[in-house]
N, C-alpha and C. Protein backbone atom coordinates (compact mmCIF):
# COMPACT_ATOMS: atom_id res chain seq x y z
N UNK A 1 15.79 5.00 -4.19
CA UNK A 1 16.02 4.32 -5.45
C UNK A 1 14.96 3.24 -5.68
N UNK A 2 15.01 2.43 -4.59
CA UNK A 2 13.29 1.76 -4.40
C UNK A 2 12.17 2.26 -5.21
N UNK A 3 11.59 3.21 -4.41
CA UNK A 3 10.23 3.83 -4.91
C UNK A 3 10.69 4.27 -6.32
N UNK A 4 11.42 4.48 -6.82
CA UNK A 4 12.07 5.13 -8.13
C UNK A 4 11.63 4.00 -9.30
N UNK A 5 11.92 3.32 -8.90
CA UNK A 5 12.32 1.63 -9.99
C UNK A 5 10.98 0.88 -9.72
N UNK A 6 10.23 1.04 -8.89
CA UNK A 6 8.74 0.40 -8.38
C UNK A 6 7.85 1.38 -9.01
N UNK A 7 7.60 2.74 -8.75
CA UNK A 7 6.59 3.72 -9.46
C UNK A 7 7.04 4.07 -10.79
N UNK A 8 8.03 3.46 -11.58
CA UNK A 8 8.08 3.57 -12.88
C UNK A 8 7.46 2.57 -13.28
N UNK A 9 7.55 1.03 -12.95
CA UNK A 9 7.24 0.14 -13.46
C UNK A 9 5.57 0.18 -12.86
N UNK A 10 5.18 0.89 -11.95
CA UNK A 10 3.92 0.94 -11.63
C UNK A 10 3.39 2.10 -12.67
N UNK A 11 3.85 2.77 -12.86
CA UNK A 11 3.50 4.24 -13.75
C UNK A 11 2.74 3.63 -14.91
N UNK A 12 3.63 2.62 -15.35
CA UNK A 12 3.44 2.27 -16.89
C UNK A 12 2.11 1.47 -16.95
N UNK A 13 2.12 0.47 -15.93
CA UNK A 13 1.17 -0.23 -15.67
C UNK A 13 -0.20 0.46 -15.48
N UNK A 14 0.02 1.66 -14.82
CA UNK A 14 -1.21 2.54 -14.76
C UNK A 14 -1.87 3.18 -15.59
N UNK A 15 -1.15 3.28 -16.45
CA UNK A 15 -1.00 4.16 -17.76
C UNK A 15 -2.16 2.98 -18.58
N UNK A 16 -2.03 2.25 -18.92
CA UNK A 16 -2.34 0.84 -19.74
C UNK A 16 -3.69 0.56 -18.93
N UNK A 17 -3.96 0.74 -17.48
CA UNK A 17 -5.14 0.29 -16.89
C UNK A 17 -5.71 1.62 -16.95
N UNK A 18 -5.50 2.76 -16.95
CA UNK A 18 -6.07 4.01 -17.11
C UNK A 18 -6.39 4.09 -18.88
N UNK A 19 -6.19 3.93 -19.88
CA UNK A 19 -6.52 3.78 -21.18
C UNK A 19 -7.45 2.58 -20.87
N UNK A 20 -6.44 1.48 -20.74
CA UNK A 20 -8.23 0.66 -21.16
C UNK A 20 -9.18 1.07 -20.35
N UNK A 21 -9.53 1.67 -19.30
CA UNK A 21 -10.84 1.87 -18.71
C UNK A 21 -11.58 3.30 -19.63
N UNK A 22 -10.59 3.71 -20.15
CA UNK A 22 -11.30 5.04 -20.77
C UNK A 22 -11.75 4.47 -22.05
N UNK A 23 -10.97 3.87 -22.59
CA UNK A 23 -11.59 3.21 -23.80
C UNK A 23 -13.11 2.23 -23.69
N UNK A 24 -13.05 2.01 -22.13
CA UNK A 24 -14.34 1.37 -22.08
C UNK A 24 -15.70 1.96 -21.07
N UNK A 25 -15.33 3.36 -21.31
CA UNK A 25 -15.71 4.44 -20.35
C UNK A 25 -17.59 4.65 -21.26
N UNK A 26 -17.63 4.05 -22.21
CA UNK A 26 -18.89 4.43 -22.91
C UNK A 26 -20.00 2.99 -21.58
N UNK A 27 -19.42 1.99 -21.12
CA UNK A 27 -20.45 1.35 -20.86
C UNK A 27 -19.38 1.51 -19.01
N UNK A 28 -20.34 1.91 -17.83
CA UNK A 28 -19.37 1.84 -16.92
C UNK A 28 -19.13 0.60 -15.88
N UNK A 29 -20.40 -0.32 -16.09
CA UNK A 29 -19.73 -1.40 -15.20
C UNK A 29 -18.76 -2.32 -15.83
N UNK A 30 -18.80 -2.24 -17.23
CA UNK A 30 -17.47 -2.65 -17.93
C UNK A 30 -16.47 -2.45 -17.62
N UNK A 31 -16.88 -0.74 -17.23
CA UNK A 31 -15.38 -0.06 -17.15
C UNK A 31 -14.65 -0.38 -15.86
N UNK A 32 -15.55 -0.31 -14.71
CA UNK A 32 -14.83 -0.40 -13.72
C UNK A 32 -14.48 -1.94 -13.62
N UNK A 33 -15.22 -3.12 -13.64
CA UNK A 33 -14.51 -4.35 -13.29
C UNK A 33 -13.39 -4.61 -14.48
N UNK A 34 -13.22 -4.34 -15.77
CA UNK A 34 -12.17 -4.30 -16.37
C UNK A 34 -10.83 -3.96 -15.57
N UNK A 35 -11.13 -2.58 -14.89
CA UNK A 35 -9.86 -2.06 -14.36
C UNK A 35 -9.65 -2.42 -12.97
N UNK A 36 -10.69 -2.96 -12.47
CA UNK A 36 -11.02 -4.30 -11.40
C UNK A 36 -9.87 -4.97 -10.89
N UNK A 37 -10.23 -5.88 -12.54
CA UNK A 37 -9.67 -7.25 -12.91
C UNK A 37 -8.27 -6.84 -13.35
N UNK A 38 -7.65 -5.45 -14.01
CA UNK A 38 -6.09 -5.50 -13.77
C UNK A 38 -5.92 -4.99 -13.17
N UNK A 39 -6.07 -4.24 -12.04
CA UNK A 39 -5.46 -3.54 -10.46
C UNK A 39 -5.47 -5.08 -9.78
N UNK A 40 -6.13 -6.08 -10.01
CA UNK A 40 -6.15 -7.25 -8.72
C UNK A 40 -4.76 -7.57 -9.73
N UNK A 41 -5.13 -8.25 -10.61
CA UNK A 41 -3.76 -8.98 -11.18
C UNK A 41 -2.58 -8.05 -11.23
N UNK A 42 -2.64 -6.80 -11.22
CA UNK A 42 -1.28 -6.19 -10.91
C UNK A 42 -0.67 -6.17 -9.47
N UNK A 43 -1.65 -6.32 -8.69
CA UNK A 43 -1.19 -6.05 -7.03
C UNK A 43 -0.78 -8.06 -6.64
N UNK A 44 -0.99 -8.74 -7.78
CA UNK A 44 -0.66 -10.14 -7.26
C UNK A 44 0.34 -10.44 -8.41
N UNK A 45 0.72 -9.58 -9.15
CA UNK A 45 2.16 -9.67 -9.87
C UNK A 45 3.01 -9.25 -8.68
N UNK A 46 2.77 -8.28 -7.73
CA UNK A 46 3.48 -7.09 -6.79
C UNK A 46 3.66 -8.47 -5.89
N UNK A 47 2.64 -8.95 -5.53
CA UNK A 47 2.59 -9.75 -4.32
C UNK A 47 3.78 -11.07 -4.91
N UNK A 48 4.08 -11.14 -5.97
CA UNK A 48 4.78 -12.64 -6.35
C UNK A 48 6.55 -11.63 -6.45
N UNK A 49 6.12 -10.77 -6.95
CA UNK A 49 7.73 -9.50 -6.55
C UNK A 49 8.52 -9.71 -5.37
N UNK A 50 7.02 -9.58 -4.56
CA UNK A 50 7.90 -9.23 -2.96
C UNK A 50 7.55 -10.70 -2.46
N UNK A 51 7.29 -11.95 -2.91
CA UNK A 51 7.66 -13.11 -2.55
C UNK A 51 9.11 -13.65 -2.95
N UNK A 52 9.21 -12.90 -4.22
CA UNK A 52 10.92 -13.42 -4.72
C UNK A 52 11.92 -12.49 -4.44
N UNK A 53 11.63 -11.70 -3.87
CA UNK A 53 12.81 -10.62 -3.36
C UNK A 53 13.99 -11.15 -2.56
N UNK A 54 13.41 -11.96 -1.42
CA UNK A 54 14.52 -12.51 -0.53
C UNK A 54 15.61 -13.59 -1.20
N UNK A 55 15.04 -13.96 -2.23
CA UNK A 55 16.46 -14.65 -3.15
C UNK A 55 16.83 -14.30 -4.08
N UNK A 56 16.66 -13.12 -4.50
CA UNK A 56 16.92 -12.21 -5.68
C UNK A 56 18.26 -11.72 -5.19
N UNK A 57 18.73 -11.78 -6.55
CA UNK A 57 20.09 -11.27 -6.97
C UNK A 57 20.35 -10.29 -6.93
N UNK A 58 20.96 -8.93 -6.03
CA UNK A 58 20.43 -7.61 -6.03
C UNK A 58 21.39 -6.86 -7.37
N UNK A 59 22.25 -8.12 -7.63
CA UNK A 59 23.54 -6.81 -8.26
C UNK A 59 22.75 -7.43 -9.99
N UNK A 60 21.88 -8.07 -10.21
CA UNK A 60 21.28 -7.99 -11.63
C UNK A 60 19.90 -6.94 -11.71
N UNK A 61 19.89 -6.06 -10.90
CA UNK A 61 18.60 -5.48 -10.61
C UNK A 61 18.84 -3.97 -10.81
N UNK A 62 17.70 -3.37 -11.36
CA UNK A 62 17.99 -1.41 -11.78
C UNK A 62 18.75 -0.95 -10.50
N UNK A 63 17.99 -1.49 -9.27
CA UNK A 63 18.45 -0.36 -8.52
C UNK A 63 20.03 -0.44 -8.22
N UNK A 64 20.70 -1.60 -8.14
CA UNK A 64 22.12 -1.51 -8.07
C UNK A 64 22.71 -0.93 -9.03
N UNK A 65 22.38 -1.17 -10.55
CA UNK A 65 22.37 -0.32 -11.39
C UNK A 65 22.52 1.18 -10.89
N UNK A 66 21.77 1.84 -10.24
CA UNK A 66 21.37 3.18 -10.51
C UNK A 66 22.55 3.59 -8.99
N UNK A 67 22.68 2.59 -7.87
CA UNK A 67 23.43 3.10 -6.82
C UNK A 67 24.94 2.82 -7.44
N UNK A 68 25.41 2.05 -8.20
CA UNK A 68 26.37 1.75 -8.55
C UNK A 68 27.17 3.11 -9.70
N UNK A 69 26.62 3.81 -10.25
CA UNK A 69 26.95 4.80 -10.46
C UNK A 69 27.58 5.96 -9.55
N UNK A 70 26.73 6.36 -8.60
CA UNK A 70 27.26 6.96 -7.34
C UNK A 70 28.47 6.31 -6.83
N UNK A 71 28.55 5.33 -6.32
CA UNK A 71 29.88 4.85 -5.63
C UNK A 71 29.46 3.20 -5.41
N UNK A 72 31.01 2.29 -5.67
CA UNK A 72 30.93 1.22 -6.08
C UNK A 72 30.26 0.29 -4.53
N UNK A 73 29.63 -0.51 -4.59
CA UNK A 73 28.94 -1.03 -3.07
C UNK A 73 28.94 -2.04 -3.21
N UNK A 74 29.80 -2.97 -1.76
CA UNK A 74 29.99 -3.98 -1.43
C UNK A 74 28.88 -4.91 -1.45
N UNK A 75 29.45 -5.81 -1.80
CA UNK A 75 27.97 -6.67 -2.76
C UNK A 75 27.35 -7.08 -1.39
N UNK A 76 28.18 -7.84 -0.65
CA UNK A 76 27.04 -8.82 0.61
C UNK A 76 26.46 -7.57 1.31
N UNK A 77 26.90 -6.81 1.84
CA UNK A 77 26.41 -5.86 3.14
C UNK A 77 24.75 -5.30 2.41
N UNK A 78 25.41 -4.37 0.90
CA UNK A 78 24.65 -3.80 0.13
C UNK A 78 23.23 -4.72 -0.26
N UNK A 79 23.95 -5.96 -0.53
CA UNK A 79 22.70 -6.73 -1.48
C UNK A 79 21.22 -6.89 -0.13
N UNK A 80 21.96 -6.78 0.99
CA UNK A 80 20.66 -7.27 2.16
C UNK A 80 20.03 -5.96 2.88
N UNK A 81 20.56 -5.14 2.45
CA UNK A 81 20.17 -3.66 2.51
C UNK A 81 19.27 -3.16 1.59
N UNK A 82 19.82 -3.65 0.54
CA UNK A 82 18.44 -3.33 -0.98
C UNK A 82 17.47 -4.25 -0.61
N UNK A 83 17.89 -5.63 -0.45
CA UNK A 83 16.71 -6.59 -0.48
C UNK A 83 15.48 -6.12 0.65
N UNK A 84 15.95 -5.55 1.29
CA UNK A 84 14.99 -5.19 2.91
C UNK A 84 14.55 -4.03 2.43
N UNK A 85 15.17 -2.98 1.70
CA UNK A 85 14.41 -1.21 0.96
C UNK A 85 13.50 -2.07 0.54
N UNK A 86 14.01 -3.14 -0.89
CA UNK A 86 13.26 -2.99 -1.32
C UNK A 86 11.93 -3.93 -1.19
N UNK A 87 11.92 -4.67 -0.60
CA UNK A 87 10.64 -5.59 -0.28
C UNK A 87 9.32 -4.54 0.83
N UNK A 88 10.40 -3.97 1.48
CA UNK A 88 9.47 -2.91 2.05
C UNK A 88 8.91 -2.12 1.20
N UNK A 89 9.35 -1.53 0.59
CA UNK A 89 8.81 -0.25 -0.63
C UNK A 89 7.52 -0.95 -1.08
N UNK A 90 7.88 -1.99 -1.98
CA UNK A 90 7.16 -3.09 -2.60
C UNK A 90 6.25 -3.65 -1.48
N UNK A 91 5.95 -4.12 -0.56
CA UNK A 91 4.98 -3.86 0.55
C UNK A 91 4.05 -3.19 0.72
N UNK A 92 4.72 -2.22 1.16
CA UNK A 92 3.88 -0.77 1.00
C UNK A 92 3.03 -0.42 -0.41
N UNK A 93 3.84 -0.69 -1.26
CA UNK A 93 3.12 -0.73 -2.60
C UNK A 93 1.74 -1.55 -2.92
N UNK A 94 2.02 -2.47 -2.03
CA UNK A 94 0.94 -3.61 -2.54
C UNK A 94 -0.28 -3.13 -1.91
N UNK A 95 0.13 -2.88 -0.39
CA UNK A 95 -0.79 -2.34 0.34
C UNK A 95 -2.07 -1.35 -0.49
N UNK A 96 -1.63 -0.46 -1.03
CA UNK A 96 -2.12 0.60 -1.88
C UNK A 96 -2.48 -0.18 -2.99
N UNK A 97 -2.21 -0.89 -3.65
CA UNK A 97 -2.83 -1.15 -4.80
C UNK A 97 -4.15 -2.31 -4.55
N UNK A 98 -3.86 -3.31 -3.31
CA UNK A 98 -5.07 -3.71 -2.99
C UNK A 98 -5.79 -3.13 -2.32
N UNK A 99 -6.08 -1.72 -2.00
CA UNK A 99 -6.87 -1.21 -1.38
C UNK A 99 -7.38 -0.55 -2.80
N UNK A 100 -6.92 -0.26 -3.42
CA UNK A 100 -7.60 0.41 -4.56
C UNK A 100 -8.29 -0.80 -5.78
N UNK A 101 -7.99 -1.82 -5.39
CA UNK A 101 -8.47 -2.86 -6.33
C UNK A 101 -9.85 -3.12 -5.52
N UNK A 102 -9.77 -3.25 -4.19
CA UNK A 102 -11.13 -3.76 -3.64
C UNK A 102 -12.29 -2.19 -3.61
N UNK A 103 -11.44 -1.08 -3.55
CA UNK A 103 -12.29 0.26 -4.23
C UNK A 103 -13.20 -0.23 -5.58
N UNK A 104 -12.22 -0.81 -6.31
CA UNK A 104 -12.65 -0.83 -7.93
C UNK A 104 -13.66 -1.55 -7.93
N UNK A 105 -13.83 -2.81 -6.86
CA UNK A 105 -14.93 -3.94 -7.08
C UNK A 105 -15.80 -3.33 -6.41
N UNK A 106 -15.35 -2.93 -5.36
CA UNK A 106 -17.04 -2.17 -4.36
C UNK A 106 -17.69 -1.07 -5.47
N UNK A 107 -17.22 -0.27 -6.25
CA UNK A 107 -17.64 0.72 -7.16
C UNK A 107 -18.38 -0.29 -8.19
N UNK A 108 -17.42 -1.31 -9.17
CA UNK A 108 -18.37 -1.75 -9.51
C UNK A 108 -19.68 -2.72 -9.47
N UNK A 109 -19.45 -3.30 -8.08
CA UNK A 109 -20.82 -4.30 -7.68
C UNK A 109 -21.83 -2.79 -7.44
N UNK A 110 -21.68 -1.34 -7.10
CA UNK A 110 -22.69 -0.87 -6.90
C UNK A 110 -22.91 -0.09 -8.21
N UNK A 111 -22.31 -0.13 -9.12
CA UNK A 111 -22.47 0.21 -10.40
C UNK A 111 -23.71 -0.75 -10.98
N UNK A 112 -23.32 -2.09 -10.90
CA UNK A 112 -24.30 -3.20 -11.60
C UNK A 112 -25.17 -3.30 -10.74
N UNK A 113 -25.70 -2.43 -9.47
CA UNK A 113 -26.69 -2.99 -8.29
C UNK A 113 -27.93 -1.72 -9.17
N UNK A 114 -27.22 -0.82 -9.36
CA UNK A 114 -28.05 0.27 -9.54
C UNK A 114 -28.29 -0.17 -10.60
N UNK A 115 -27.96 -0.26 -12.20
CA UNK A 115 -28.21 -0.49 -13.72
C UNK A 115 -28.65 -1.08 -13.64
């Protein structure tokens, strides 16, 4: 349910950094530090996520939402069970997106080395 509620809200985000880079696909070191500059600021939105997780409220959040349908779950046991999915998921997530942000800058410092 984690990865579910994290790669949607990452989906969308991708979606939005994948258009603007195409929209700026006519000039390319534009293009790439544009999409640079929002893969870093998205992976340090991620990083301020999984800083507020451990005092986050789990039962105002999708994913209790989405387990709470299935069968009703005891708030204390449950809430430190999600909080630990999900900071891990979100972890892992970040991992990947700053590896692909420092991709984006190495591509474009050798984009502007060559032009």
């Amino acid at each position: 349910m984690a990865d579910l509620v994290i790669r949607r809200a990452l989906g969308f985000a991708s979606l939005a950094i994948v258009l603007i880079f195409l929209s700026l696909s006519f000039q390319w070191a534009l293009a790439l530090r544009s999409a640079a500059i929002l893969v870093t600021l998205l992976w340090l939105i991620v990083l301020l996520k999984l800083a507020y997780v451990p005092s986050q409220d789990m039962r105002h959040s999708e994913i209790w939402l989405m387990v709470a349908e299935r069968h009703a779950p005891d708030a204390l046991p449950m809430q430190a069970a999600m909080r630990m999915a999900f900071g891990n998921r979100l972890r892992w997530h970040a991992d990947r997106i700053g590896a692909v942000a420092v991709t984006l800058w190495g591509l474009y410092l050798l984009v502007s080395v060559v032009t």
